[in-house]
C-alpha atoms as a PDB file:
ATOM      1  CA  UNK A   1       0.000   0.000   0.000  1.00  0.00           C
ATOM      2  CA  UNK A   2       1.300   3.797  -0.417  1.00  0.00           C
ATOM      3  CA  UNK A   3       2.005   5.775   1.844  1.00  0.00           C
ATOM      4  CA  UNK A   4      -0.778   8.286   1.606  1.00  0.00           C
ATOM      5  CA  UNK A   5      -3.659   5.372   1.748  1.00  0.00           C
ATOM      6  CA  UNK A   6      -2.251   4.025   5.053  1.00  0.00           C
ATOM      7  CA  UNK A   7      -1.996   7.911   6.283  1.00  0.00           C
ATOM      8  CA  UNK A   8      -5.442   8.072   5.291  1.00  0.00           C
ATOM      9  CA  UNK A   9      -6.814   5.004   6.815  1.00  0.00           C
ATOM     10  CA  UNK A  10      -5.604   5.920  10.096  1.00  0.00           C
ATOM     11  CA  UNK A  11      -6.791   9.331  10.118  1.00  0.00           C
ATOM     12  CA  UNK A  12     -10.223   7.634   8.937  1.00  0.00           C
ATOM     13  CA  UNK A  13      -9.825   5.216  12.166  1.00  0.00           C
ATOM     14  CA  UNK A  14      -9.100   8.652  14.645  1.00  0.00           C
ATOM     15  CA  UNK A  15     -11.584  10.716  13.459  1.00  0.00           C
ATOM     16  CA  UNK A  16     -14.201   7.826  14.202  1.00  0.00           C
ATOM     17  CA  UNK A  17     -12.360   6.724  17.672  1.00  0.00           C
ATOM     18  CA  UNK A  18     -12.773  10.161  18.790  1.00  0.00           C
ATOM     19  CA  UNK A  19     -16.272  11.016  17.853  1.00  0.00           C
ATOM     20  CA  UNK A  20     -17.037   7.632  19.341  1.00  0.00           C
ATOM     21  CA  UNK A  21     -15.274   9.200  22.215  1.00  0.00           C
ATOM     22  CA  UNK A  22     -17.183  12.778  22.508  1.00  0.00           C
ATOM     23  CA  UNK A  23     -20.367  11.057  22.348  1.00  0.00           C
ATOM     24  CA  UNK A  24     -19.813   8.782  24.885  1.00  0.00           C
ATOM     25  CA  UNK A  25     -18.076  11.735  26.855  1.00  0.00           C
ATOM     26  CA  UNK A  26     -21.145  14.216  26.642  1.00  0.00           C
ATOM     27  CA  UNK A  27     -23.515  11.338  27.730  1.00  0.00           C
ATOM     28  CA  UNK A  28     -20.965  10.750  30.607  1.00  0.00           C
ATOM     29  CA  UNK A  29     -20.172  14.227  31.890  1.00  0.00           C
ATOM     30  CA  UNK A  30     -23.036  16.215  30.544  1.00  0.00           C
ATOM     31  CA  UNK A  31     -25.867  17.801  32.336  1.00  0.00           C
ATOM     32  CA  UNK A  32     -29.312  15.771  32.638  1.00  0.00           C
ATOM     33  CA  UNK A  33     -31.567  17.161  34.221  1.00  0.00           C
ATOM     34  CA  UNK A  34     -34.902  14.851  34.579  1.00  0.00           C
ATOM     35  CA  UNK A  35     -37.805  15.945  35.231  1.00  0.00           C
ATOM     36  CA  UNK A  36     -41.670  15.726  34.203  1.00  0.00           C
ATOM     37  CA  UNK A  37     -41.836  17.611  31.115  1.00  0.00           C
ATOM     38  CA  UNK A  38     -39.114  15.526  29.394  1.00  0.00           C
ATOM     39  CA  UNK A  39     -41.589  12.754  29.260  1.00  0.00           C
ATOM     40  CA  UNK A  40     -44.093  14.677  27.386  1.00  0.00           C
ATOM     41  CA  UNK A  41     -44.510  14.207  23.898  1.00  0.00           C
ATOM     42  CA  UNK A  42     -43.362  17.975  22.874  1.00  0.00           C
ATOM     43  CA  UNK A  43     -41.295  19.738  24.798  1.00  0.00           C
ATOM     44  CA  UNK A  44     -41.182  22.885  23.223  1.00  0.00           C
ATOM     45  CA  UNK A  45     -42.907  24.628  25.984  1.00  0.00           C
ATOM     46  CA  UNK A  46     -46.198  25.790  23.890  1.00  0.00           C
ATOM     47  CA  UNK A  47     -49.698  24.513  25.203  1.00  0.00           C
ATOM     48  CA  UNK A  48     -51.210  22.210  22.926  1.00  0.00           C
ATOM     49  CA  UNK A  49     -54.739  23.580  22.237  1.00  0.00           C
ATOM     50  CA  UNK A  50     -55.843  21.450  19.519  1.00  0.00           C
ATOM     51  CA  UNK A  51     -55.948  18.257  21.292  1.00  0.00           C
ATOM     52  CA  UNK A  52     -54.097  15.290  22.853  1.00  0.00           C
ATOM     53  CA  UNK A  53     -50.473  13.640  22.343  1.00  0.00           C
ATOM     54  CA  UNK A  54     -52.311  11.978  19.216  1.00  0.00           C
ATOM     55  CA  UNK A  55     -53.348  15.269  17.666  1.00  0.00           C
ATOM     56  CA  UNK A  56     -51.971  16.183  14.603  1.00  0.00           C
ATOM     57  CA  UNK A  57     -50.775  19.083  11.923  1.00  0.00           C
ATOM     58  CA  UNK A  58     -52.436  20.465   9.439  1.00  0.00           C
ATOM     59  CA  UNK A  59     -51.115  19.113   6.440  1.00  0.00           C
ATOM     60  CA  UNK A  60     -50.929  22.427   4.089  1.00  0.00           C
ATOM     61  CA  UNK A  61     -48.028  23.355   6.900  1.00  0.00           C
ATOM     62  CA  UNK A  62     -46.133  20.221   4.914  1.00  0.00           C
ATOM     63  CA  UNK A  63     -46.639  21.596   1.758  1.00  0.00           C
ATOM     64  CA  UNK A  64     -45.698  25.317   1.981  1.00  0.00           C
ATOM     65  CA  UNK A  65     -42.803  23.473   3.567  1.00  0.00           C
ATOM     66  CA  UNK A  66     -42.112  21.663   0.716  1.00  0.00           C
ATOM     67  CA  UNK A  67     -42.657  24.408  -2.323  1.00  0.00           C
ATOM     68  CA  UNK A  68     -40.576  26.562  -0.100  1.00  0.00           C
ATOM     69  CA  UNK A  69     -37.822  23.853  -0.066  1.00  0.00           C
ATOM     70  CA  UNK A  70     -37.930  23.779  -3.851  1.00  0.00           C
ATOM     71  CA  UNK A  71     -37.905  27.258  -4.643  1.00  0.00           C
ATOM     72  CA  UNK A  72     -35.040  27.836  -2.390  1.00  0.00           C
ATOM     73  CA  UNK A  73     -32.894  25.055  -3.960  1.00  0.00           C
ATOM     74  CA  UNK A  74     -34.013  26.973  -7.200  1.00  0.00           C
ATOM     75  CA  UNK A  75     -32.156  29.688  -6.108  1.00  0.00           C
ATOM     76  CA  UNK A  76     -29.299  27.533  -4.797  1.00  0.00           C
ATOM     77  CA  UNK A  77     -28.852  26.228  -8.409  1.00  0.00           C
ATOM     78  CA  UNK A  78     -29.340  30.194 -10.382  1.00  0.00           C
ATOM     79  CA  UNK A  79     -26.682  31.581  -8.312  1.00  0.00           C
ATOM     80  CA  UNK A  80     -23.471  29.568  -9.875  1.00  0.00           C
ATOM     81  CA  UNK A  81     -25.566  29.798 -12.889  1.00  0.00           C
ATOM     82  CA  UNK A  82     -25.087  33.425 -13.137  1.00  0.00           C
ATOM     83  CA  UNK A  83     -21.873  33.461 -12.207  1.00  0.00           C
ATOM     84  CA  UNK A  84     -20.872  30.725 -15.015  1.00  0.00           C
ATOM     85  CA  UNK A  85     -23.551  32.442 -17.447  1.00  0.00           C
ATOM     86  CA  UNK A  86     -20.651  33.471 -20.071  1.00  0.00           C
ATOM     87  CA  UNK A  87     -18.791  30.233 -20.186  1.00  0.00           C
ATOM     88  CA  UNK A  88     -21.888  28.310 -20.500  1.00  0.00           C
ATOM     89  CA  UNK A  89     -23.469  30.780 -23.698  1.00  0.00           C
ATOM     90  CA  UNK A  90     -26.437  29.719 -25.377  1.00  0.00           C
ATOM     91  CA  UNK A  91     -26.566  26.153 -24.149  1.00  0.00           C
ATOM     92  CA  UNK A  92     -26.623  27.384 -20.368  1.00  0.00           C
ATOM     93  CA  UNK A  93     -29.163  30.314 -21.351  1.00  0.00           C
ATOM     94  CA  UNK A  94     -31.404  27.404 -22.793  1.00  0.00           C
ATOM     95  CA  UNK A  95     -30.774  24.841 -20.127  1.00  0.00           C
ATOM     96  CA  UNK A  96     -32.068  27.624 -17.391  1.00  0.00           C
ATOM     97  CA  UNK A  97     -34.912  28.478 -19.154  1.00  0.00           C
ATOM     98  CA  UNK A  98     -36.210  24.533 -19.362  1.00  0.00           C
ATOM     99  CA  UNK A  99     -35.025  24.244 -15.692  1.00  0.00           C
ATOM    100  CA  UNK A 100     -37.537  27.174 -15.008  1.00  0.00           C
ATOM    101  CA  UNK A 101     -40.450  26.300 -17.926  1.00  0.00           C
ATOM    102  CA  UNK A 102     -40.306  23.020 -15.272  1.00  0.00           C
ATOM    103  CA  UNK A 103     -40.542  24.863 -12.179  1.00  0.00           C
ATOM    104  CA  UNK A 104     -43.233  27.096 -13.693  1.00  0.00           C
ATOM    105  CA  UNK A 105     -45.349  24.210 -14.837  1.00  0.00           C
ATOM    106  CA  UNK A 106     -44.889  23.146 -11.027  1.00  0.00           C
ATOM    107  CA  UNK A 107     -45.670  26.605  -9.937  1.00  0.00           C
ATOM    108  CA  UNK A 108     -48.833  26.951 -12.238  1.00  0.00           C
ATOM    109  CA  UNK A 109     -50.285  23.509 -11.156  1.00  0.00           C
ATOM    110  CA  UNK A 110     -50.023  24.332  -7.880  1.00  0.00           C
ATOM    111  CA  UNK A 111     -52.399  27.426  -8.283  1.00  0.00           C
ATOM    112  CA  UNK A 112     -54.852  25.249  -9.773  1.00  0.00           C
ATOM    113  CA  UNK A 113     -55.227  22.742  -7.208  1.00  0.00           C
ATOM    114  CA  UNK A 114     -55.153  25.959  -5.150  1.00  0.00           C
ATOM    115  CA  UNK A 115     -52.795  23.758  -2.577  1.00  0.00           C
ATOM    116  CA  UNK A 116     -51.714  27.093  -1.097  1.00  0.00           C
ATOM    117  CA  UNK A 117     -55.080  28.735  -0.250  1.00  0.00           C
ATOM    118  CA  UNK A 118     -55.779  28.461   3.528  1.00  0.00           C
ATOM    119  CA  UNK A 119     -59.466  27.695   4.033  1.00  0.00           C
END
């Protein structure tokens, strides 16, 4: 074997020895403080008004969730876009514009199943 796989293997091996070793440190050292509210089902602090443990979420929470998680990793992907925009010349212009026609398509549909309207 070279040189710089062994080096690498055994860096591999300490990295995973020691956070093997934190996490069994901070379970062994840290605070933990027990009390009756860490055996409720949220402990976020807020009342829960709507119900029981068994109540649940709206589901149109899960969905502005998700569009939001799309049109944010549409952004993610037009930022090196523009940077790259005059290496890439026509063929990146046209790939962006099909990458938005689908996200438009997307967009549109979701306005007609009106997905977004709260009711």
């Amino acid at each position: 074997m070279s040189s710089n796989l062994v080096l690498s293997f055994y860096l591999y091996i300490f990295i995973v020895c020691l956070l093997i070793g934190m996490f069994f440190l901070t379970k062994k050292i840290g605070p933990s403080v027990q009390n009756s509210s860490k055996n409720k089902s949220y402990e976020s602090g807020i009342v829960n008004f709507y119900g029981g443990i068994n109540s649940s979420i709206n589901v149109k929470y899960y969905l502005v969730a998700i569009v939001f998680v799309i049109f944010d990793i549409e952004a993610v992907f037009m930022y090196p876009w523009a940077v790259s925009l005059r290496d890439l010349g026509r063929y990146g212009l046209l790939v962006m514009f099909v990458f938005m026609a689908i996200l438009l398509v997307g967009l549109f549909y979701i306005y007609k199943k009106k997905i977004l309207k709260w009711e």
